[in-house]
C-alpha atoms as a PDB file:
ATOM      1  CA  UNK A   1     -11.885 -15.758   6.981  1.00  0.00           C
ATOM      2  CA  UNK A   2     -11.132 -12.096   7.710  1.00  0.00           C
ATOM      3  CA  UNK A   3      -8.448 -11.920   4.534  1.00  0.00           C
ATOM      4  CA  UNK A   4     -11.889 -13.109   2.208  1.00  0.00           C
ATOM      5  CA  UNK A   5     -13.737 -10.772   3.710  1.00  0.00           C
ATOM      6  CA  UNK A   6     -11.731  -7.991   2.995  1.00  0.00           C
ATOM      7  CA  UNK A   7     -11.098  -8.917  -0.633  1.00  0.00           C
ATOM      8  CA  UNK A   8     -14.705  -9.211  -0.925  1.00  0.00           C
ATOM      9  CA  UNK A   9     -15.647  -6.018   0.842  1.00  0.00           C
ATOM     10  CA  UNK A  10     -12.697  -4.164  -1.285  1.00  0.00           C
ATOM     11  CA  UNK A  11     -14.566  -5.666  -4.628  1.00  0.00           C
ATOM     12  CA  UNK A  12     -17.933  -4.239  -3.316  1.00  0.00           C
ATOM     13  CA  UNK A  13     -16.880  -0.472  -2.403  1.00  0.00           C
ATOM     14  CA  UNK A  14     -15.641  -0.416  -6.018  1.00  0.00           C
ATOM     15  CA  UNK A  15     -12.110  -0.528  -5.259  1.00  0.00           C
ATOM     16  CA  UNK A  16      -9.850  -0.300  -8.436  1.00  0.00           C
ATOM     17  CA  UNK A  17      -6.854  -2.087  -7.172  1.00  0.00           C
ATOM     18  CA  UNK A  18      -5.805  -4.151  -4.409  1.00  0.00           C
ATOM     19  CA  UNK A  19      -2.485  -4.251  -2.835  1.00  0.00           C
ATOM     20  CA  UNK A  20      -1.413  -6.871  -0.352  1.00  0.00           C
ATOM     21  CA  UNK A  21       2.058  -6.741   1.917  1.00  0.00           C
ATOM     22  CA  UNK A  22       2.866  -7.687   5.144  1.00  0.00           C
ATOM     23  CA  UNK A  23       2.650  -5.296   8.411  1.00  0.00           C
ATOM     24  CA  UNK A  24       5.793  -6.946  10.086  1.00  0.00           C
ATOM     25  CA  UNK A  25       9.090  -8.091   9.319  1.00  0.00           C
ATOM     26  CA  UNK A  26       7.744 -11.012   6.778  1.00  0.00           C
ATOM     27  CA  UNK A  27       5.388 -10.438   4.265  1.00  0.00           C
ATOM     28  CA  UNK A  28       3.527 -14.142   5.245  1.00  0.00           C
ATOM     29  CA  UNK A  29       5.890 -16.641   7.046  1.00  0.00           C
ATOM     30  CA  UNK A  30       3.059 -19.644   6.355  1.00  0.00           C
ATOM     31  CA  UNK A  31       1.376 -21.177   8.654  1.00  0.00           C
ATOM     32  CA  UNK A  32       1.834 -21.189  12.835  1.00  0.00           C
ATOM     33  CA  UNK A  33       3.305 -24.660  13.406  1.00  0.00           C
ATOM     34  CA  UNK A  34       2.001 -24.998  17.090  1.00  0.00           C
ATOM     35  CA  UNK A  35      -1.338 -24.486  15.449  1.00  0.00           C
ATOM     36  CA  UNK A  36       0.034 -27.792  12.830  1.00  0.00           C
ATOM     37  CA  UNK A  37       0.471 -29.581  16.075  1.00  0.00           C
ATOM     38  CA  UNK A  38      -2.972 -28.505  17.432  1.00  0.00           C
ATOM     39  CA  UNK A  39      -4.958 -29.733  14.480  1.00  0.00           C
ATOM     40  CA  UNK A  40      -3.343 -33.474  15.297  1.00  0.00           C
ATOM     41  CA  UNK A  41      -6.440 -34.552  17.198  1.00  0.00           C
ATOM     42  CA  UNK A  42      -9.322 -33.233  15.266  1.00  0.00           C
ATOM     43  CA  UNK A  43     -11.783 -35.477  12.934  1.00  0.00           C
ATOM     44  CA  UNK A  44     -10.772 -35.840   9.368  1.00  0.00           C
ATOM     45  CA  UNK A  45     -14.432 -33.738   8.802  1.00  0.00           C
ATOM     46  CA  UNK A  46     -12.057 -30.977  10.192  1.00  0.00           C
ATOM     47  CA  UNK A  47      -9.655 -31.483   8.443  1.00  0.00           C
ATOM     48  CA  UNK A  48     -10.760 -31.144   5.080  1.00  0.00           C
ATOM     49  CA  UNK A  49     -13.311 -28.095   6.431  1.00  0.00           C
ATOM     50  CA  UNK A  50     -10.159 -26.265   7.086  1.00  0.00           C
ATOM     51  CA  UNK A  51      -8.125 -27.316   3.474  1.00  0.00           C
ATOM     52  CA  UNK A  52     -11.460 -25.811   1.735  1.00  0.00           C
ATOM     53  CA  UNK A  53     -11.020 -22.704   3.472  1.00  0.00           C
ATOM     54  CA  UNK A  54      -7.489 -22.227   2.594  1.00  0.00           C
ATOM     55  CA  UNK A  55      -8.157 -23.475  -0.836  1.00  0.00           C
ATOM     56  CA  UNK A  56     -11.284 -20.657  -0.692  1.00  0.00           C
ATOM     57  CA  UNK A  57      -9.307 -18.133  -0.037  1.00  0.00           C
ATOM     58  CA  UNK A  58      -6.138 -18.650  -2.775  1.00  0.00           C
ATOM     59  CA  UNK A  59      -8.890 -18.930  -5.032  1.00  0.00           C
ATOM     60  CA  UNK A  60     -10.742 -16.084  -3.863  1.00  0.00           C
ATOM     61  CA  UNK A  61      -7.385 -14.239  -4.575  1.00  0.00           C
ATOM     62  CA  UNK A  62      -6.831 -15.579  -7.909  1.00  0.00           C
ATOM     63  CA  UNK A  63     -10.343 -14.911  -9.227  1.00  0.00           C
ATOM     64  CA  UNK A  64     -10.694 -12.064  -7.815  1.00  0.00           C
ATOM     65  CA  UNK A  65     -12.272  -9.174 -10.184  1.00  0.00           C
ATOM     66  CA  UNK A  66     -10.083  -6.608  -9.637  1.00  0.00           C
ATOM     67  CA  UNK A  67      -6.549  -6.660 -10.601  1.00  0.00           C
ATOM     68  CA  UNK A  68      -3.755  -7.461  -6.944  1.00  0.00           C
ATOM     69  CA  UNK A  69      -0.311  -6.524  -6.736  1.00  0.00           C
ATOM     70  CA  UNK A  70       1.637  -8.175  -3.961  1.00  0.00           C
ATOM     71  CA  UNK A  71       4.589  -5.853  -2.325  1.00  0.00           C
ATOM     72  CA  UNK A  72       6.699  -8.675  -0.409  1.00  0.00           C
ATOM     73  CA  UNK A  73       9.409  -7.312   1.591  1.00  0.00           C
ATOM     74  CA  UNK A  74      10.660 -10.121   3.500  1.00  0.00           C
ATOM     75  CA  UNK A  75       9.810 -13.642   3.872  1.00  0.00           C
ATOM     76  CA  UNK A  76       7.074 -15.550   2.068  1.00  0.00           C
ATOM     77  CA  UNK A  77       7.019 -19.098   2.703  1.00  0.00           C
ATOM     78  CA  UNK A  78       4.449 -22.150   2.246  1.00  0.00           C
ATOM     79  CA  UNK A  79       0.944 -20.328   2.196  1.00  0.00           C
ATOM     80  CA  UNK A  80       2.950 -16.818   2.271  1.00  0.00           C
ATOM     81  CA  UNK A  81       3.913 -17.553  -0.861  1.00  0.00           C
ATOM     82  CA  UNK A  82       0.689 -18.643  -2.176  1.00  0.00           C
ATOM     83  CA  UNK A  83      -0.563 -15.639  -1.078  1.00  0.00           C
ATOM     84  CA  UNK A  84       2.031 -13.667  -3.486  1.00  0.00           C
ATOM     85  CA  UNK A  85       1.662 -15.839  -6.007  1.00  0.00           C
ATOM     86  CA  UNK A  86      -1.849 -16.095  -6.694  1.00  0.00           C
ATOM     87  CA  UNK A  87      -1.418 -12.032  -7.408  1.00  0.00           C
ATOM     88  CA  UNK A  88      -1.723 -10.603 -10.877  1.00  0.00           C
ATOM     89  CA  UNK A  89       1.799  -8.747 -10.007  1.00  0.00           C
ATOM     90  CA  UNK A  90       4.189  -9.957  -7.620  1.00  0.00           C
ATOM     91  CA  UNK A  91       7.068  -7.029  -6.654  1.00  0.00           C
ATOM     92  CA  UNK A  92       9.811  -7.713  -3.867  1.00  0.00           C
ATOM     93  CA  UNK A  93      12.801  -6.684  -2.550  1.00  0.00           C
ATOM     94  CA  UNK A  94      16.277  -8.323  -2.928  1.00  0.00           C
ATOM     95  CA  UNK A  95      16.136  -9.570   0.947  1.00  0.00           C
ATOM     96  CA  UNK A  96      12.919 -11.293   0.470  1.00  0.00           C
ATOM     97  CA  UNK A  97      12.926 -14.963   0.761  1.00  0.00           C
ATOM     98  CA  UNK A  98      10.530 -17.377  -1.319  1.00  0.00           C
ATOM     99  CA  UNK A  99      10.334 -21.143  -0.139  1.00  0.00           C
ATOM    100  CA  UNK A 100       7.665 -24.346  -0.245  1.00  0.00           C
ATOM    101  CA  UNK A 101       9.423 -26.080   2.603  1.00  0.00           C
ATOM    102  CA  UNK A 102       6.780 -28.183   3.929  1.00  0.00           C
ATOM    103  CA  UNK A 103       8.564 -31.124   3.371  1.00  0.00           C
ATOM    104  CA  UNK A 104      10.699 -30.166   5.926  1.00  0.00           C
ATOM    105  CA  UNK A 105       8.101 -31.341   8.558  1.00  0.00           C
ATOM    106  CA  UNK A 106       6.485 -34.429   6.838  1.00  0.00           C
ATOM    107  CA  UNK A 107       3.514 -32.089   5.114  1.00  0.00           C
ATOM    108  CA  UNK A 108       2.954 -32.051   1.470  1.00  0.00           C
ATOM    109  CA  UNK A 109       2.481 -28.342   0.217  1.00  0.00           C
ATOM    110  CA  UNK A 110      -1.143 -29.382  -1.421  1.00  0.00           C
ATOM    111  CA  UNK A 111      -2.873 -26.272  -2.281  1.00  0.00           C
ATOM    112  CA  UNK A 112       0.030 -23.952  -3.082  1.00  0.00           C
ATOM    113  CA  UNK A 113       1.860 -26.441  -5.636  1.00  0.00           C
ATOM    114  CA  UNK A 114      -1.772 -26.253  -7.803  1.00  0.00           C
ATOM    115  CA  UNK A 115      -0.890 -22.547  -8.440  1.00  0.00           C
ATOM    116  CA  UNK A 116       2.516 -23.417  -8.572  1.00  0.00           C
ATOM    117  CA  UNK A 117       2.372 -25.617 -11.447  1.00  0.00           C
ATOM    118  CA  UNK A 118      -0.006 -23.595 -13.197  1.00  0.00           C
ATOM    119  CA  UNK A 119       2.607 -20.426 -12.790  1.00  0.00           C
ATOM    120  CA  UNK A 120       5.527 -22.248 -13.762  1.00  0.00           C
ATOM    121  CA  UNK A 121       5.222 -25.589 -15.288  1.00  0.00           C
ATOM    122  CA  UNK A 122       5.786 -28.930 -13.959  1.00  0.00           C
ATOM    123  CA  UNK A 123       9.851 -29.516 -14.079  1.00  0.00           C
ATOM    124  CA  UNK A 124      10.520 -26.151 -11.900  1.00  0.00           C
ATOM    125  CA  UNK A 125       7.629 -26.608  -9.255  1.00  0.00           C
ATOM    126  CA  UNK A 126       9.348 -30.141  -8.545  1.00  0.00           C
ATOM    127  CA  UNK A 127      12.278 -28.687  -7.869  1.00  0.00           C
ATOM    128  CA  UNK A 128      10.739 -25.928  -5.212  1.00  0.00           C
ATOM    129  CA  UNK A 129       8.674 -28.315  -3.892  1.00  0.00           C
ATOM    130  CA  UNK A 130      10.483 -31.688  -3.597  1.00  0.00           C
ATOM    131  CA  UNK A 131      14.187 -30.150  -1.831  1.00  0.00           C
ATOM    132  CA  UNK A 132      11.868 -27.741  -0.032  1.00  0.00           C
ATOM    133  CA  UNK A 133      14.870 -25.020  -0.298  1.00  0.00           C
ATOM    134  CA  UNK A 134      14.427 -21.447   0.113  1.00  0.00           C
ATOM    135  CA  UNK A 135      15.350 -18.823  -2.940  1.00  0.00           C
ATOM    136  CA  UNK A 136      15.876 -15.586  -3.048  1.00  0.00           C
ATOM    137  CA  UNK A 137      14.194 -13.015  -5.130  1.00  0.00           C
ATOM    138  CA  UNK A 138      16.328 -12.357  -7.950  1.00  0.00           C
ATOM    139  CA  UNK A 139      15.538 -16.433  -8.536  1.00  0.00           C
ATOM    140  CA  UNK A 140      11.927 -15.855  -8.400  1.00  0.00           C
ATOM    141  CA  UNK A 141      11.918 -13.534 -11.237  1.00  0.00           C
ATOM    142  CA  UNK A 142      13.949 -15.845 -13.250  1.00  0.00           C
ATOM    143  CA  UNK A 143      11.330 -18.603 -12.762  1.00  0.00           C
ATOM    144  CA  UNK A 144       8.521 -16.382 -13.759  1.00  0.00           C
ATOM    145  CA  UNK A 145       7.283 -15.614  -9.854  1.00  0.00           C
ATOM    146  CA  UNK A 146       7.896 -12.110  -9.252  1.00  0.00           C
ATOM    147  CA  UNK A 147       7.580  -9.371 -12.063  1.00  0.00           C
ATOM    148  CA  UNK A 148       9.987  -6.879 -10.537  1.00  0.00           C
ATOM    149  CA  UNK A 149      12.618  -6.877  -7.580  1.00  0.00           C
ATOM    150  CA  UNK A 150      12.890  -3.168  -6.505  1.00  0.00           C
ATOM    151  CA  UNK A 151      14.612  -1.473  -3.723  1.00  0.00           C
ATOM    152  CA  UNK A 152      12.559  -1.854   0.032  1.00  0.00           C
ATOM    153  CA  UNK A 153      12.416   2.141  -0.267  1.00  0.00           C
ATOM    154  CA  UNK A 154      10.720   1.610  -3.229  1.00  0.00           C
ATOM    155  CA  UNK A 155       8.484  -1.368  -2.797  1.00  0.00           C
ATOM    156  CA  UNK A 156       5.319   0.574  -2.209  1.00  0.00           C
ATOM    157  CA  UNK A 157       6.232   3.437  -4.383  1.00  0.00           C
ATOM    158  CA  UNK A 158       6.211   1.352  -7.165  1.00  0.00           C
ATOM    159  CA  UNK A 159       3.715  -0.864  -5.976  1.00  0.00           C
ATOM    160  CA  UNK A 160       1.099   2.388  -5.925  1.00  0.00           C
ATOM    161  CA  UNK A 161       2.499   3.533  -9.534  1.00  0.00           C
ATOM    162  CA  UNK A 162       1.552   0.268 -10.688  1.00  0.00           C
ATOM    163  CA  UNK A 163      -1.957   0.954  -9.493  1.00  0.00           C
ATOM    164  CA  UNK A 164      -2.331   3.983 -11.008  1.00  0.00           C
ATOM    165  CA  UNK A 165      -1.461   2.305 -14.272  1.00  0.00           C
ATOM    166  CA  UNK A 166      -4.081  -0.485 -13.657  1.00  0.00           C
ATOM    167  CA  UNK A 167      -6.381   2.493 -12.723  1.00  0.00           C
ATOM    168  CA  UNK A 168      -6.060   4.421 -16.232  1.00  0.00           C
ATOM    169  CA  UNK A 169      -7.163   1.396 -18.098  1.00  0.00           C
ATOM    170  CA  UNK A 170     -10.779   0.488 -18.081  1.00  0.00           C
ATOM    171  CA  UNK A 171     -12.238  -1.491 -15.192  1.00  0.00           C
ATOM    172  CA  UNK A 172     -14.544  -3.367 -17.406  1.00  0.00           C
ATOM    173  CA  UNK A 173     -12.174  -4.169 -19.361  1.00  0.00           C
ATOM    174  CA  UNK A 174      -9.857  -4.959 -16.640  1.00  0.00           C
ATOM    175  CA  UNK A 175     -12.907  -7.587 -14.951  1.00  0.00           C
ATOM    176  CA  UNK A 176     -13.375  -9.214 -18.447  1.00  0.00           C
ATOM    177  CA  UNK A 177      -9.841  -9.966 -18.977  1.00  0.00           C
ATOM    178  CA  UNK A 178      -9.526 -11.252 -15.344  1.00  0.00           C
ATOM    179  CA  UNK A 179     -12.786 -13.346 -15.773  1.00  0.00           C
ATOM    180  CA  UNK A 180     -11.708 -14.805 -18.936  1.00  0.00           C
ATOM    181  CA  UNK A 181      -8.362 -16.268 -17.657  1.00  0.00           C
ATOM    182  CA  UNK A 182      -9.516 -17.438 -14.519  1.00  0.00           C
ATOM    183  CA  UNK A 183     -11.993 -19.391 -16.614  1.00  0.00           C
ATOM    184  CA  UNK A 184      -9.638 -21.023 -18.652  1.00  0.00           C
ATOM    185  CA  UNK A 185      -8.279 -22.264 -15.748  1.00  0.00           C
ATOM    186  CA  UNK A 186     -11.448 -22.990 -13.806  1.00  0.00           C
ATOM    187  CA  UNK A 187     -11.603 -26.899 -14.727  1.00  0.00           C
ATOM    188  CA  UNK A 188      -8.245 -27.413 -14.425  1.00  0.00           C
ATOM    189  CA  UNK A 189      -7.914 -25.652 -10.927  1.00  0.00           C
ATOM    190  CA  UNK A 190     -11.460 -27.378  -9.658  1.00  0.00           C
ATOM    191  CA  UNK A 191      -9.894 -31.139 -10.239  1.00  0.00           C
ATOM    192  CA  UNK A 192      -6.437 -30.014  -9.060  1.00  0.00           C
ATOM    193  CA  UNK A 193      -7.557 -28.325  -5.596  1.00  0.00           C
ATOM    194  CA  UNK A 194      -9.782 -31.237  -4.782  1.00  0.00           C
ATOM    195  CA  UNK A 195      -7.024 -33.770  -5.208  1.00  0.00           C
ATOM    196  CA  UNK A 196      -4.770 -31.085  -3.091  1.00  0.00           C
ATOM    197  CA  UNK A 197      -7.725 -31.466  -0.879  1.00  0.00           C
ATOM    198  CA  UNK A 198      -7.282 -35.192  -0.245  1.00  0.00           C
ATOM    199  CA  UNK A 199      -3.887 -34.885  -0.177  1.00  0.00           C
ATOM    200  CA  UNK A 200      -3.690 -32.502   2.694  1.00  0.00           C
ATOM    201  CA  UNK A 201      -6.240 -34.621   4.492  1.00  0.00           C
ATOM    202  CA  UNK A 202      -4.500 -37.581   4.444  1.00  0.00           C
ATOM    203  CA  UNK A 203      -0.911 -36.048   5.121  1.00  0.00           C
ATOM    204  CA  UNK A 204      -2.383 -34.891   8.216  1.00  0.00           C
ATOM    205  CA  UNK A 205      -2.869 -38.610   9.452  1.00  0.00           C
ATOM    206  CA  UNK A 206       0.638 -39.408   8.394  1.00  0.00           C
ATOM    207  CA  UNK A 207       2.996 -40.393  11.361  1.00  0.00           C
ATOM    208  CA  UNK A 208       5.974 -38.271   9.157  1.00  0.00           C
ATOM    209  CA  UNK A 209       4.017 -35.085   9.644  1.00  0.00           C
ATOM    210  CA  UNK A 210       3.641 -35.673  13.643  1.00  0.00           C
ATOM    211  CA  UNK A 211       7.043 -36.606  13.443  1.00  0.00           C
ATOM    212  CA  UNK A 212       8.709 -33.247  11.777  1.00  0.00           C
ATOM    213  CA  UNK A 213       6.386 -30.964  13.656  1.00  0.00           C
ATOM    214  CA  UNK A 214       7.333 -32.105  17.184  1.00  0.00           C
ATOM    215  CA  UNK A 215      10.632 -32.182  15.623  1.00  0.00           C
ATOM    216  CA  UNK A 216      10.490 -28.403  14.278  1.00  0.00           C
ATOM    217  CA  UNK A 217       9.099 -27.310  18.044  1.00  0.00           C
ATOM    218  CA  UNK A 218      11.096 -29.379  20.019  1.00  0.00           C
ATOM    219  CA  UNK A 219      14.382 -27.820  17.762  1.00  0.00           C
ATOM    220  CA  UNK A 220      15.955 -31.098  16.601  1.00  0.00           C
ATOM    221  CA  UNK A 221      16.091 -33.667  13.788  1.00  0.00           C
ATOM    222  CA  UNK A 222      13.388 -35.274  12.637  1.00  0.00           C
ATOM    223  CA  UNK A 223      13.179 -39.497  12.686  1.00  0.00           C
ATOM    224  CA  UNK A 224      11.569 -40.015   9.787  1.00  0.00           C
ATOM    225  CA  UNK A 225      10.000 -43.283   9.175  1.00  0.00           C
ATOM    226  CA  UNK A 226      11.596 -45.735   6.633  1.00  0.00           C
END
């Protein structure tokens, strides 16, 4: 995936910092749902090829050596807001808009509710992930999933300062410190994504998930099944 390679390529040029916002209107609005629709038809092997590449690259994100910031200026929803999340430093601006609404459509929000939990504990990620409502940044920051909400002039002002206070620190220090949470987490996160894994497989098959994305592209109600 071009967003791994990146990261990676970032790590090896000996990048300090890494800052990740959108180039449009949304910082990530998730995922296309015509492509959803598309993946109906392929083999289960496909299925689960593509799950491990989206769990790859939250991971890739998490662990990754150098310390992230995510700038989000507008919306971040489903795997948008993995994407922020997964960040050492989440910053965004009072019109962006947070949401897990997957079960909107008859999916199951697998990979991003493992790094949900793990952010914010079990009794708030139910409540994001189960009434699949959007939320607004000020909210985010009082769950614990933004550290700042700042001004859209000043997103990537104070994203950058924030950089440059990363920068003064030491970078070994900075990799050790990364390397020691993310394996604190590591067994934890291995069981969790697999069974996110099997859960996305299997949603796919589901005749809800057909249901709410013909639903979602055809602009009416869903019929879901009893």
């Amino acid at each position: 995936m071009e967003l791994i390679a990146a990261m990676e390529e970032a790590v090896a040029n000996g990048f300090r910092v890494l800052i990740l916002t959108g180039a449009g209107e949304s910082f990530c609005s998730g995922l296309d749902l015509s492509v959803l629709q598309s993946m109906q038809d392929k083999p289960l092997a496909e299925h689960r090829a593509d799950a491990e590449r989206i769990a790859r690259l939250l991971l890739t994100l998490y662990e990754l050596p150098i310390p992230t910031v995510a700038a989000v200026h507008g919306a971040a929803i489903g795997g948008g807001m993995g994407l922020a999340m997964c960040c050492d430093f989440t910053l965004a601006t009072p019109a962006a808009k947070f949401g897990f609404t997957e079960v909107r459509i008859g999916f199951v929000p697998a990979l991003v509710s493992t790094f949900l939990a793990l952010q914010i504990g079990d009794k708030r990620s139910r409540d994001l992930l189960l009434t699949g409502r959007l939320f607004d940044a000020a909210e985010a920051w009082r769950m614990g999933l933004v550290n700042d909400v700042v001004p859209p002039e000043e997103l990537m002002k104070r994203a950058l300062a924030l950089a440059e206070v990363l920068m003064a620190n030491s970078s070994q220090s900075l990799r050790a410190t990364k390397q020691l949470m993310a394996e604190q987490n590591r067994a934890w996160l291995n069981y969790a994504i697999e069974a996110a894994i099997q859960a996305y497989v299997r949603t796919l098959e589901n005749a809800d998930f057909h249901e709410g994305v013909a639903a979602f592209l055809e602009k009416r109600k869903a019929v879901w099944t009893k």
